[in-house]
N, C-alpha and C. Protein backbone atom coordinates (compact mmCIF):
# COMPACT_ATOMS: atom_id res chain seq x y z
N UNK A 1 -45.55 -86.42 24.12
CA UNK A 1 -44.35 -85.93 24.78
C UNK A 1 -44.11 -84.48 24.37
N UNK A 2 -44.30 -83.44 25.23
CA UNK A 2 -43.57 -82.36 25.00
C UNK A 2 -42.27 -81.91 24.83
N UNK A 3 -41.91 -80.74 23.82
CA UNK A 3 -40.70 -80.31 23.58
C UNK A 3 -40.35 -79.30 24.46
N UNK A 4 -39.61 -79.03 25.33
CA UNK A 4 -38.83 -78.17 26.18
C UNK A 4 -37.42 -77.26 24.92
N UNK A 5 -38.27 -76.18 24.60
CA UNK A 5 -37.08 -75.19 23.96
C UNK A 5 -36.82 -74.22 24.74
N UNK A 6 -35.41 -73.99 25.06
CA UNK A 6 -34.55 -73.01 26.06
C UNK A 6 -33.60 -72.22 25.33
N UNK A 7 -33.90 -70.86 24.93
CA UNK A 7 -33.04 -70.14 24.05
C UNK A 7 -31.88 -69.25 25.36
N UNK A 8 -30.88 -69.37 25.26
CA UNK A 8 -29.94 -68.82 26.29
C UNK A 8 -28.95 -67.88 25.55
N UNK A 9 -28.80 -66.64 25.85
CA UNK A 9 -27.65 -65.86 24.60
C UNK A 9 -26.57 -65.09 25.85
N UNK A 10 -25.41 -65.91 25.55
CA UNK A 10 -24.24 -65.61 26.31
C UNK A 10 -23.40 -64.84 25.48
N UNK A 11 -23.19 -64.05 26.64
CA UNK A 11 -22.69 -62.97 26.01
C UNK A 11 -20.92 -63.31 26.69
N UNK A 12 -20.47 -63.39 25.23
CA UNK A 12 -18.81 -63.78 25.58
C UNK A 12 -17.73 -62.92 26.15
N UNK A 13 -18.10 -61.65 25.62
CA UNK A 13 -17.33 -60.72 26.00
C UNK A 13 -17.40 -59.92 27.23
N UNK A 14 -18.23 -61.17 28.20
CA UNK A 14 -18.33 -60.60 29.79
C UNK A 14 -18.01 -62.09 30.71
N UNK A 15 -17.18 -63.02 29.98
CA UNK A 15 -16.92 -64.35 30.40
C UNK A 15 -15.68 -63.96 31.35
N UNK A 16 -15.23 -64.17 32.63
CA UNK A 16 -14.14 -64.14 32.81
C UNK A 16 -13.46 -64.92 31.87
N UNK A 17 -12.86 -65.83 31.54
CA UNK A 17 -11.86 -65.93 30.66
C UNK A 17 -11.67 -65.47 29.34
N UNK A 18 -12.45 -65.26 28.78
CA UNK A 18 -12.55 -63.91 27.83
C UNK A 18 -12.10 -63.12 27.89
N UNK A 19 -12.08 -62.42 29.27
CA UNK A 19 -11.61 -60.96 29.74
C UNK A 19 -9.95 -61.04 30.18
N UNK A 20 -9.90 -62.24 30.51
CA UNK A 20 -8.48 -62.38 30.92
C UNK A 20 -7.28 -62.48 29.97
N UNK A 21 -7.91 -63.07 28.59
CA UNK A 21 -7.24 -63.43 27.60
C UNK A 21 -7.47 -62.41 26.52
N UNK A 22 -8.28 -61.51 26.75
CA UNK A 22 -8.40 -60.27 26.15
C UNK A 22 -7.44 -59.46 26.55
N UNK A 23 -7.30 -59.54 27.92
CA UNK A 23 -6.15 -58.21 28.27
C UNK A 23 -4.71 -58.72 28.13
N UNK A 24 -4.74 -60.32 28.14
CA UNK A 24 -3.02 -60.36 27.58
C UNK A 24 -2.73 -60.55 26.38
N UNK A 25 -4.09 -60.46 25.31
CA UNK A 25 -3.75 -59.95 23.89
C UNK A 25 -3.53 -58.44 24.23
N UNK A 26 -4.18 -57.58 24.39
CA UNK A 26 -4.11 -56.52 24.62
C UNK A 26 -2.63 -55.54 24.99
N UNK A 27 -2.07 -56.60 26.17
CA UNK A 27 -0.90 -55.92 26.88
C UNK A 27 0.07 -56.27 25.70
N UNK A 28 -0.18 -57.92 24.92
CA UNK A 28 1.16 -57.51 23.82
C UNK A 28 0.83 -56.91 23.08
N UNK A 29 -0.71 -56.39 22.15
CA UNK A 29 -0.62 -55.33 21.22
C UNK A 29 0.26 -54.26 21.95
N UNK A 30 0.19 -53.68 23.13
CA UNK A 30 0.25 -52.62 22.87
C UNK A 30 1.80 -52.39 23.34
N UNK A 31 2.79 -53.35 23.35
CA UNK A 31 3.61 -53.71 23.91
C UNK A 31 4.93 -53.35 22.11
N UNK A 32 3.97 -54.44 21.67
CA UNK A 32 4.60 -54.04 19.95
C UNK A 32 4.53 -52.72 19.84
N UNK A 33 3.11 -52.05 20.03
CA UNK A 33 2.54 -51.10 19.17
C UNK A 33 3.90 -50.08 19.67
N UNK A 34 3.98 -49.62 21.27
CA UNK A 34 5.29 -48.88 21.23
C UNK A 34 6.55 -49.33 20.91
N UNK A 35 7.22 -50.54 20.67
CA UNK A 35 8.35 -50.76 20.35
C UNK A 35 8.67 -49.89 19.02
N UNK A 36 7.21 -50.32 17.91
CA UNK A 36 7.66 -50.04 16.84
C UNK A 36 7.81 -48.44 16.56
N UNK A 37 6.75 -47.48 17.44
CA UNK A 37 6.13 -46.21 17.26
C UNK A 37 7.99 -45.63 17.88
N UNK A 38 8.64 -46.15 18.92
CA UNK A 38 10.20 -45.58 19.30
C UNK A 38 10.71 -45.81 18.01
N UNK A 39 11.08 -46.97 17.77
CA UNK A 39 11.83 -47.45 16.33
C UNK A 39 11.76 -46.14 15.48
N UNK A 40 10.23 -46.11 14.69
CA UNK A 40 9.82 -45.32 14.17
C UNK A 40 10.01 -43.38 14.26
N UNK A 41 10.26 -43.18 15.28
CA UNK A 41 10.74 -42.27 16.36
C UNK A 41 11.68 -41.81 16.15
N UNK A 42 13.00 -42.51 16.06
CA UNK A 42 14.21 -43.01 16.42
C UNK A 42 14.52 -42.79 14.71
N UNK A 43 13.91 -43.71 13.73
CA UNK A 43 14.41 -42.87 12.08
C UNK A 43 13.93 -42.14 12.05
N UNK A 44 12.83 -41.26 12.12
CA UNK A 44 12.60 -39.79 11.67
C UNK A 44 13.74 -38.65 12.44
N UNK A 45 13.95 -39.13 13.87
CA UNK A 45 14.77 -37.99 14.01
C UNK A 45 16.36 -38.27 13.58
N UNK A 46 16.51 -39.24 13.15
CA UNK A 46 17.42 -39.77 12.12
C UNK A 46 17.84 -38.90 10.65
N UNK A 47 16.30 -38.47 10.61
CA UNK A 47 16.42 -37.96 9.01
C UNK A 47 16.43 -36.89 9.17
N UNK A 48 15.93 -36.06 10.44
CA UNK A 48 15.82 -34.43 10.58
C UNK A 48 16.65 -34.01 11.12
């Protein structure tokens, strides 16, 4: 009986759902990232 070996390398980061759930991590990073960068904003010209 022969062995049938099939090496297959998927590449995840071209999966649609990968990509989909990448960009709505994405939209809340960057969603925080300005809340905090105004905040941040907002005490420095606080202090000057």
């Amino acid at each position: 009986m022969k062995e049938i070996v099939v090496r297959i390398k998927i590449d995840v980061e071209k999966q649609p759902q990968f990509q989909e759930e990448w960009r709505k991590i994405q939209t809340q990073l960057d969603s925080q990232y300005s809340k905090l960068l105004d905040e941040y904003k907002q005490e420095l010209s606080g202090i000057a």
